[in-house]
Protein backbone atom coordinates (compact mmCIF):
# COMPACT_ATOMS: atom_id res chain seq x y z
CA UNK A 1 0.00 0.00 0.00
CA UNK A 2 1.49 3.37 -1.14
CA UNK A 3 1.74 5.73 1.49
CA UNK A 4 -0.03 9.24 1.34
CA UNK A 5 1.26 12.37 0.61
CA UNK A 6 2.40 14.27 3.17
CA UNK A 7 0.45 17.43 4.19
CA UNK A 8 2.78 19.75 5.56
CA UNK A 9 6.09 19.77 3.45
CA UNK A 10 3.36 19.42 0.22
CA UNK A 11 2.11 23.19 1.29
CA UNK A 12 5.46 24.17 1.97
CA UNK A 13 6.50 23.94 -0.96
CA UNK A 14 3.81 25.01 -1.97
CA UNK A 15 3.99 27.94 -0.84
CA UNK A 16 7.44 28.42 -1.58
CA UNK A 17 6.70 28.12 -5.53
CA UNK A 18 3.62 30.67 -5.34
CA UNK A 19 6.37 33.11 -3.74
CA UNK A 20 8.26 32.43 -6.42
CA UNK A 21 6.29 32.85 -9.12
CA UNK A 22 4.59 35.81 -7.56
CA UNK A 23 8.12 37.57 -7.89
CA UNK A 24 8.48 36.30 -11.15
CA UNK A 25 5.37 37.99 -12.07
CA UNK A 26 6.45 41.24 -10.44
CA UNK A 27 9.86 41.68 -12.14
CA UNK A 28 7.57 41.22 -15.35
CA UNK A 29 5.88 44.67 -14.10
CA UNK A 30 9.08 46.60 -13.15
CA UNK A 31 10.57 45.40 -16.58
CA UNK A 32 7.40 47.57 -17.99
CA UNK A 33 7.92 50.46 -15.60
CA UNK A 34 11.82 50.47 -16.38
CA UNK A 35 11.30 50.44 -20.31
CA UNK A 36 9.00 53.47 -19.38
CA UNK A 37 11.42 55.33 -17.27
CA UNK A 38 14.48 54.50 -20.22
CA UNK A 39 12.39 55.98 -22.36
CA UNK A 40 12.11 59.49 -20.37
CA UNK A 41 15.57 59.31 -19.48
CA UNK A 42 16.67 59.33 -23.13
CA UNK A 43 15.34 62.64 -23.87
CA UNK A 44 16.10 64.50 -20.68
CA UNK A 45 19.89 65.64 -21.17
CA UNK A 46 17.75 68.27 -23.66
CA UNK A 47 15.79 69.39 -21.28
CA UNK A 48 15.95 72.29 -18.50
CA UNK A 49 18.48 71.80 -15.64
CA UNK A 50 16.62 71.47 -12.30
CA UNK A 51 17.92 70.91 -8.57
CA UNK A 52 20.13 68.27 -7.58
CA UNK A 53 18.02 65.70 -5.48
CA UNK A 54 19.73 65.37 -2.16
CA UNK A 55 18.82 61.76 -1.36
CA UNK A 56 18.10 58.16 -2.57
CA UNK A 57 16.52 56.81 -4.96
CA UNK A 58 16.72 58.74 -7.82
CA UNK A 59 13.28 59.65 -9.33
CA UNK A 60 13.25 57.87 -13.02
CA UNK A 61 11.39 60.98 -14.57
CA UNK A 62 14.56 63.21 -13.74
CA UNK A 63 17.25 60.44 -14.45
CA UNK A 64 19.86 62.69 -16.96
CA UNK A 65 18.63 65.93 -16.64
CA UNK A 66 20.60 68.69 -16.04
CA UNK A 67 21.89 70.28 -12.92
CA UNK A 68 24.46 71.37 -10.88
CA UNK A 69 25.82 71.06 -7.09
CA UNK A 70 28.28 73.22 -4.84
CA UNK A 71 31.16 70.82 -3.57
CA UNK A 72 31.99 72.44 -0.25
CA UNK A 73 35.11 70.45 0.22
CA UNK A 74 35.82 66.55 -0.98
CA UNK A 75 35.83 63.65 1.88
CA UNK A 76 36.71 60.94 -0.61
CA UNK A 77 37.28 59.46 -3.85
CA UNK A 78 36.17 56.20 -5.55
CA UNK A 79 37.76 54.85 -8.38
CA UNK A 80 35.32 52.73 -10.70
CA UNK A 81 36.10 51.68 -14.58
CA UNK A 82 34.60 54.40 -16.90
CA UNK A 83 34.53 55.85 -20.53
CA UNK A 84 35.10 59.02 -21.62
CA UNK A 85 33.36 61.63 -24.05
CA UNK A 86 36.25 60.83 -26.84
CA UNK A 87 35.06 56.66 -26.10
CA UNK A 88 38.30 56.01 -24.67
CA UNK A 89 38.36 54.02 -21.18
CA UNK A 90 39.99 55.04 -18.27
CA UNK A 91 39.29 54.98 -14.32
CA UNK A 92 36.39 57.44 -13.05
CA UNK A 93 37.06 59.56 -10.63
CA UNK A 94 34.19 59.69 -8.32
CA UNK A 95 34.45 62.60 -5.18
CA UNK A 96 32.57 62.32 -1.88
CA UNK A 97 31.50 65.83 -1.45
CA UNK A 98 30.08 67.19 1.44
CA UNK A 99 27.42 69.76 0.55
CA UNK A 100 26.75 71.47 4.27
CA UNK A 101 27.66 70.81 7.59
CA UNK A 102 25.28 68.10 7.78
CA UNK A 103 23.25 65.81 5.23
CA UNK A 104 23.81 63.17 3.14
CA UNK A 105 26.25 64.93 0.85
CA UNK A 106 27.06 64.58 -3.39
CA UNK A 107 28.37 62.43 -5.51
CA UNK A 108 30.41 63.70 -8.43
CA UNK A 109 31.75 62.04 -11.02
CA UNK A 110 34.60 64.35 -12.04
CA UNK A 111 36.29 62.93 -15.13
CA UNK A 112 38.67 60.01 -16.68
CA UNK A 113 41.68 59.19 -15.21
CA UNK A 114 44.00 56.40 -17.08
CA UNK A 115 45.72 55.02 -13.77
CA UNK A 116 43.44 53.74 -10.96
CA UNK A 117 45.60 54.95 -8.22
CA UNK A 118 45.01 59.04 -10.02
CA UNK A 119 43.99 61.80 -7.31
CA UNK A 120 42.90 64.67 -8.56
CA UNK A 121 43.87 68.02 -7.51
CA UNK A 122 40.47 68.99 -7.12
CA UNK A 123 38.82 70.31 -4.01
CA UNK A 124 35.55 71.36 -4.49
CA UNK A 125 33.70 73.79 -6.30
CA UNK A 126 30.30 74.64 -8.19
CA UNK A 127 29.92 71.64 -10.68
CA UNK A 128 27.24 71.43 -13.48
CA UNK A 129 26.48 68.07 -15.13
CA UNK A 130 23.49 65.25 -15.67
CA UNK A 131 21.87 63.60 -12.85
CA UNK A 132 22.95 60.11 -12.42
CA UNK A 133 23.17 57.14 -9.64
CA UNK A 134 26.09 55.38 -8.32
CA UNK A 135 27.74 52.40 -9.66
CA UNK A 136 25.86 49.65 -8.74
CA UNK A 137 27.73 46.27 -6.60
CA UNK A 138 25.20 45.41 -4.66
CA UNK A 139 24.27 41.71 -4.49
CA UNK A 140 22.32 39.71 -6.33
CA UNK A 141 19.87 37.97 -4.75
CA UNK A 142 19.52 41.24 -2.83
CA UNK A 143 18.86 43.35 -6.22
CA UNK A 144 16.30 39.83 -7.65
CA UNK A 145 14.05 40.25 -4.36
CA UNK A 146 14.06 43.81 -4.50
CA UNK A 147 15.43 43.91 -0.87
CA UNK A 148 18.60 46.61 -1.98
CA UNK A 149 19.09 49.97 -0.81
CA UNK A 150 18.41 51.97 -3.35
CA UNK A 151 21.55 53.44 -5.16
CA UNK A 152 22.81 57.34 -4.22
CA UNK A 153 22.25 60.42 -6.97
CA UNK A 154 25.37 61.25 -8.68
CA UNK A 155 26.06 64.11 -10.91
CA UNK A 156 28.12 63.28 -13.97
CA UNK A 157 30.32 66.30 -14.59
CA UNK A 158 30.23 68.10 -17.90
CA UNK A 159 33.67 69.27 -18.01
CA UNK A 160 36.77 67.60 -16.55
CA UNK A 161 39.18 69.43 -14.49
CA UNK A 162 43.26 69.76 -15.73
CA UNK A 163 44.83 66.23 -16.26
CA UNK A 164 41.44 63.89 -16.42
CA UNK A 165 39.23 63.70 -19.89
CA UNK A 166 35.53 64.06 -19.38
CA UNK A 167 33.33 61.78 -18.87
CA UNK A 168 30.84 60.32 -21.40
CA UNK A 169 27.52 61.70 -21.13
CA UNK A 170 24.83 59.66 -19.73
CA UNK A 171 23.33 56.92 -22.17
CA UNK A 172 20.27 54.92 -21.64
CA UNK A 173 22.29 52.36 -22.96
CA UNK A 174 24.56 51.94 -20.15
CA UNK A 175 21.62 51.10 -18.10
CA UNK A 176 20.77 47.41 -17.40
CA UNK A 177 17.15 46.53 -17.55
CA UNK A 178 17.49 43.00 -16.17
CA UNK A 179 14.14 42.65 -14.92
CA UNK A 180 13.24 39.97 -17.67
CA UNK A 181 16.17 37.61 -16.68
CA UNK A 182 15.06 38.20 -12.95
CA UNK A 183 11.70 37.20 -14.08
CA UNK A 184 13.31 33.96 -15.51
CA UNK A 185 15.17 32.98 -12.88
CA UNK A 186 12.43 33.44 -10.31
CA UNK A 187 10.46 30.68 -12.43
CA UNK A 188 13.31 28.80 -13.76
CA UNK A 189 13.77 27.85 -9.20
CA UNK A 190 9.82 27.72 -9.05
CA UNK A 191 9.81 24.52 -12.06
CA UNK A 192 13.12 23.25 -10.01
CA UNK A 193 11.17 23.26 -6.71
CA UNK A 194 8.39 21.20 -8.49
CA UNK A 195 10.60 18.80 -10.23
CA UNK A 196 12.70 18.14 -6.91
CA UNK A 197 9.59 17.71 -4.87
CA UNK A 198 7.90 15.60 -7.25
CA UNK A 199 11.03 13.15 -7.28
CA UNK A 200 11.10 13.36 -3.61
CA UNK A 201 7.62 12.48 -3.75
CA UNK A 202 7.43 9.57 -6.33
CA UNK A 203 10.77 8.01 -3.94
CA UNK A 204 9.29 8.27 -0.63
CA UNK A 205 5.97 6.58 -2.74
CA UNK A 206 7.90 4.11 -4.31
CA UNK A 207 6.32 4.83 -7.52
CA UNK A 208 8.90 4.14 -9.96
CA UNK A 209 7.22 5.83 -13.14
């Protein structure tokens, strides 16, 4: 006599593959929403510089527009791979401004360096530019399950200080839109969990079909 399925681990995982799926179907909907907000971001460099937002996230409909900060003095530099305006690659040069005496600060990306270890002799200043976001490392799984803290506005300077190239304007084209394979990996472990179960299932069983 075959023995019945078990109750509990059957609405576990149950459960487990309706989360999944439900997150699957969600990434589906931000992959709509980002197409939207690419598609505003490509035509705002063209458009009239406004104020530089002061905290996180950046609001899609003002991704790449222009404006401008005042760099009271620089706290700290990051050094991330970059391109410049002429297409040649380099090392960004990425200050840590402080922008009163307290707040979150600005991030400016000044220009191109072509060593990594470059400092600029730069130490604050007005700057005009585009509205970015900072280089994005956060994790994964964090970034799939939309449990990441959202990334920091940067501005992208227009014009490079002595010694550095400028940077290359923004492009909508340097923005992922990964939504889609987020979508398909969220389903992709949803048909694992089924398949795994099922095996589980047909062993503990001993059906051997």
């Amino acid at each position: 006599m075959k023995r019945k399925i078990p109750l509990i681990p059957t609405i576990i995982v149950g459960v487990a593959v309706i989360i999944m799926v439900a997150l699957g179907v969600w990434q589906l909907e931000r992959r709509a929403e980002k197409d939207a907000a690419l598609a505003l971001a490509a035509v705002n460099p063209g458009r009239p510089a406004i104020s530089f937002p002061a905290l996180a996230p950046v609001d899609p409909s003002i991704l790449f527009r222009p404006s401008s900060i005042h760099c009271l003095r620089v706290v700290g530099w990051r050094t991330e791979a970059g391109r410049a305006a002429d297409g040649s690659m380099g090392f960004r040069s990425i200050a840590e401004c402080a922008t009163g005496a307290e707040g979150p600060g600005a991030l400016v990306e000044l220009g191109i360096a072509q060593k990594p270890d470059y400092k600029p002799q730069w130490t604050g200043g007005q700057v005009a530019g585009w509205i970015s976001q900072e280089p994005d490392h956060r994790a994964l799984l964090t970034r799939i399950g939309g449990k990441a803290q959202p990334l920091r506005p940067m501005l992208i300077a227009r014009a490079a200080p002595p010694g550095m190239k400028a940077a290359a304007p923004p492009n909508v084209a340097d923005v992922p839109n990964n939504h889609l394979a987020y979508a398909v990996q969220w389903f992709f472990f949803a048909g694992i969990a089924i398949i795994i179960y099922t095996l589980a299932l047909r062993r503990r069983t001993g059906d051997p079909s």
